[in-house]
N, C-alpha and C. Protein backbone atom coordinates (compact mmCIF):
# COMPACT_ATOMS: atom_id res chain seq x y z
N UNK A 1 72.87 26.19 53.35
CA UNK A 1 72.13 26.36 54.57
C UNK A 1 72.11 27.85 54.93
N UNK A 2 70.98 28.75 55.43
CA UNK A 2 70.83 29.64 55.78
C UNK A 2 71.34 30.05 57.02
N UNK A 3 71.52 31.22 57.54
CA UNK A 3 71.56 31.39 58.72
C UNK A 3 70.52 31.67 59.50
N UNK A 4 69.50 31.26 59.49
CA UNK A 4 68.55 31.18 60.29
C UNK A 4 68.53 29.44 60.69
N UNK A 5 68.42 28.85 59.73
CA UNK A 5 68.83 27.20 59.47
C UNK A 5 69.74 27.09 60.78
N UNK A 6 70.94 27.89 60.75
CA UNK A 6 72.13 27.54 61.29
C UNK A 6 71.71 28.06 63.04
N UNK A 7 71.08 29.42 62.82
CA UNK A 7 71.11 29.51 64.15
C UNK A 7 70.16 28.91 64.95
N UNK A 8 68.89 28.68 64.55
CA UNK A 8 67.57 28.54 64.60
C UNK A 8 67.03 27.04 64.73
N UNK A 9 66.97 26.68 63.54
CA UNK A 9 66.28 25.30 62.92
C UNK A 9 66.86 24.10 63.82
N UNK A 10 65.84 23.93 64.18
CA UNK A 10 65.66 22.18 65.28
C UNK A 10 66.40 22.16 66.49
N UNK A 11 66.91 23.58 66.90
CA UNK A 11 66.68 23.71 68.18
C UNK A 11 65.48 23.89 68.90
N UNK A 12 65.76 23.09 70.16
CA UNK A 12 64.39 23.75 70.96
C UNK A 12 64.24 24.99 71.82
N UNK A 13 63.34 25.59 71.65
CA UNK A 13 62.54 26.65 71.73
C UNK A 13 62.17 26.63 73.50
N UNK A 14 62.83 27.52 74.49
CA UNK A 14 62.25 27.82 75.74
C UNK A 14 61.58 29.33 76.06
N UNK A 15 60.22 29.29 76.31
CA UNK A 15 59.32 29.99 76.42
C UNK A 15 60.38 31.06 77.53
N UNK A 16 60.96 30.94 78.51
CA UNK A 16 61.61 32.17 78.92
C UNK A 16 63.20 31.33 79.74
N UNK A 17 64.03 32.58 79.68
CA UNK A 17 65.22 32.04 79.79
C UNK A 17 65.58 30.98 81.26
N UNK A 18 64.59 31.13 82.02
CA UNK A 18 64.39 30.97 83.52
C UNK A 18 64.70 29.12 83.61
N UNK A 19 63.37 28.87 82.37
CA UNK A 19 63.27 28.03 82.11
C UNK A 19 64.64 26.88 81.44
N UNK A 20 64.90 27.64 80.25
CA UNK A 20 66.69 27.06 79.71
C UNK A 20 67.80 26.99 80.71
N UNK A 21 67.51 28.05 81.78
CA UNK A 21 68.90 27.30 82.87
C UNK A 21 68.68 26.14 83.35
N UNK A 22 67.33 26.58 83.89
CA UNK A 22 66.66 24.98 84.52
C UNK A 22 67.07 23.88 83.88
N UNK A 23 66.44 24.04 82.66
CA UNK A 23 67.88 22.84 81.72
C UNK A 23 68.79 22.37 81.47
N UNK A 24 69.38 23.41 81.49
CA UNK A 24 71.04 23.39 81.01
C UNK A 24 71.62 22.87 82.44
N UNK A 25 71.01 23.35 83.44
CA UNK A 25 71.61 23.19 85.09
C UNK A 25 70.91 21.56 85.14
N UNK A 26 70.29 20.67 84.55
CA UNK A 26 70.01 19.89 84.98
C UNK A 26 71.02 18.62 83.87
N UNK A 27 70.91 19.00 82.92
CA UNK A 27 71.95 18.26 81.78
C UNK A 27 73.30 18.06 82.19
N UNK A 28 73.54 19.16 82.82
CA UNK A 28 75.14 19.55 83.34
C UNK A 28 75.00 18.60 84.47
N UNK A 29 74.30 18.51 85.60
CA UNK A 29 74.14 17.39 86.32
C UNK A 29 73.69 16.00 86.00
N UNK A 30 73.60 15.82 85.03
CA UNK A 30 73.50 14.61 84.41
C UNK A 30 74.57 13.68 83.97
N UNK A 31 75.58 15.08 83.61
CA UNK A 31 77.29 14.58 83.24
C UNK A 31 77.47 15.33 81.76
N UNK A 32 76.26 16.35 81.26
CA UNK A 32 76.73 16.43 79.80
C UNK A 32 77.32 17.78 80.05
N UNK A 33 77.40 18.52 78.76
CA UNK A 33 78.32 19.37 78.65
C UNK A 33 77.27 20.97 79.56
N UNK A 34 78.61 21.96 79.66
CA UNK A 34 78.33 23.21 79.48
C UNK A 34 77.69 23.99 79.06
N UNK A 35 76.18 24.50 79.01
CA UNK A 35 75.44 25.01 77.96
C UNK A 35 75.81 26.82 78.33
N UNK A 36 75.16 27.45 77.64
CA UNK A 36 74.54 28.65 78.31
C UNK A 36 73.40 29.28 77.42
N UNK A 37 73.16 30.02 78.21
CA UNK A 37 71.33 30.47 77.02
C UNK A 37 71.35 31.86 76.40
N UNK A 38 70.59 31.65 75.53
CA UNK A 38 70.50 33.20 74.64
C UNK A 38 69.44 33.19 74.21
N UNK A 39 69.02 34.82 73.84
CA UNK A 39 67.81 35.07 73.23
C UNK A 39 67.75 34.98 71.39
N UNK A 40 66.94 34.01 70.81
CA UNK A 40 67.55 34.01 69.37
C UNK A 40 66.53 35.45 68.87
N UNK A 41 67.68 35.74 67.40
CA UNK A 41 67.02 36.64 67.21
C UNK A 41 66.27 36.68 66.15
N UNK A 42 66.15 35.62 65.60
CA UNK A 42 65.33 34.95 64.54
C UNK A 42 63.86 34.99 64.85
N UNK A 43 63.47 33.96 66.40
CA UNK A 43 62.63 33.65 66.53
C UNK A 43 62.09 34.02 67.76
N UNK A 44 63.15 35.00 68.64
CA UNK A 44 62.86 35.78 69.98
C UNK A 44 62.85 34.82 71.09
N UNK A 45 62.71 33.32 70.84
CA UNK A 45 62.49 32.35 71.58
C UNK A 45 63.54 32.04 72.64
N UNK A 46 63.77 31.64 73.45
CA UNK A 46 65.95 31.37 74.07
C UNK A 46 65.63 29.77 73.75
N UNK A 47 66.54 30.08 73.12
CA UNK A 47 67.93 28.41 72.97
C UNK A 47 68.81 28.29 73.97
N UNK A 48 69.23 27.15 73.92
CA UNK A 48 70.32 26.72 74.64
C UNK A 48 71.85 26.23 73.56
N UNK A 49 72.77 26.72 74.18
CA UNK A 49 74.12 26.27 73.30
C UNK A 49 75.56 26.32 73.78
N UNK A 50 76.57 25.53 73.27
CA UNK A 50 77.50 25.25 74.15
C UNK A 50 78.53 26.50 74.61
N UNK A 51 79.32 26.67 75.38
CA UNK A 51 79.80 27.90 75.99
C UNK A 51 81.22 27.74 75.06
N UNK A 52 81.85 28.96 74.70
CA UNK A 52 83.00 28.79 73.90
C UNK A 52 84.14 27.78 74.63
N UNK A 53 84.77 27.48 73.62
CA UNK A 53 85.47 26.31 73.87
C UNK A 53 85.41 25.14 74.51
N UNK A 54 83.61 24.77 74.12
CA UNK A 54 83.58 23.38 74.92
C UNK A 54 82.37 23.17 73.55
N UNK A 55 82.19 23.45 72.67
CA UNK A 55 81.26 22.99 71.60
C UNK A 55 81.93 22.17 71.04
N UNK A 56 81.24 20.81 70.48
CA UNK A 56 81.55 18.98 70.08
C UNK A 56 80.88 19.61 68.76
N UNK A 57 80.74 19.69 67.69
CA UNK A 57 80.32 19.46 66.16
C UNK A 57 80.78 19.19 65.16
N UNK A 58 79.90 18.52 63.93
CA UNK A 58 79.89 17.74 63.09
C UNK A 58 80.44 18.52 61.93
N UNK A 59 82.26 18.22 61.56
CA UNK A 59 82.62 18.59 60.50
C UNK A 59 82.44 17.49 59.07
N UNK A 60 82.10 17.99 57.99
CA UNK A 60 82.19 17.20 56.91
C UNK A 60 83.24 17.27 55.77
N UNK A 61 83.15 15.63 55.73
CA UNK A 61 84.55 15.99 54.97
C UNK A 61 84.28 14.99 53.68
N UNK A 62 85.18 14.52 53.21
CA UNK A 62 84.85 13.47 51.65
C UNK A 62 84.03 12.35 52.11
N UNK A 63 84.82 11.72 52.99
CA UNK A 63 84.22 10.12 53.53
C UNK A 63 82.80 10.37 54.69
N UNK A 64 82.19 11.77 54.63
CA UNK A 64 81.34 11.47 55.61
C UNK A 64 81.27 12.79 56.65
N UNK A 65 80.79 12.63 57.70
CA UNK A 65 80.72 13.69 58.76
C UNK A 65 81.80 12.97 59.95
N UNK A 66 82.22 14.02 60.49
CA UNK A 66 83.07 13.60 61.59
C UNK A 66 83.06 14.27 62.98
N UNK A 67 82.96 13.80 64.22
CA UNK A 67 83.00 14.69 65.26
C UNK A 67 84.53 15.27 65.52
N UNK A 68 83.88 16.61 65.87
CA UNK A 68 85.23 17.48 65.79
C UNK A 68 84.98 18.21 67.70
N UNK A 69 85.86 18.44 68.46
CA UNK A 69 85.53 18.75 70.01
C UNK A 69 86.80 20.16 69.90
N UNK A 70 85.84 21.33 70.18
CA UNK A 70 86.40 22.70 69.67
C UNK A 70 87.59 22.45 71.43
N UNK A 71 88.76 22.82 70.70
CA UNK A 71 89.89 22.97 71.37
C UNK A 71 89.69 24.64 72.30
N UNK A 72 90.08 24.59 73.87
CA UNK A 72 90.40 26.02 74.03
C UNK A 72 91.58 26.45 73.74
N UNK A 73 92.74 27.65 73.42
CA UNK A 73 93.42 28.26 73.11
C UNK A 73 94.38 27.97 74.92
């Protein structure tokens, strides 16, 4: 997988950052996690993504993929 793949690919795409809080501030009131926004630099577009030490992702291992919930220090 590339790093464009990684940073980029099948996230969605918000036309300006104004817009991704609006999101992220409405998800978060929904009950889900922590986001915060950035400008990618792939595609100039802002993403949304989880704030350190609160990102949930999919480690793989022999038997499969597994959810892994990043520990804070």
């Amino acid at each position: 997988m590339t790093e464009y793949e990684v940073s980029c690919f099948g996230k969605t795409r918000f036309p300006s950052r104004r817009t991704a809080r609006r999101r992220a501030r409405q998800i978060r009131g929904e009950g889900g996690p922590d986001f915060r926004t950035y400008r990618c630099r792939y595609c100039t577009a802002v993403h949304m993504g989880h704030r350190p030490g609160c990102a949930t992702y999919l480690r793989m291992t022999p038997n499969g993929p597994i959810h892994v919930q990043e520990l804070t220090p």
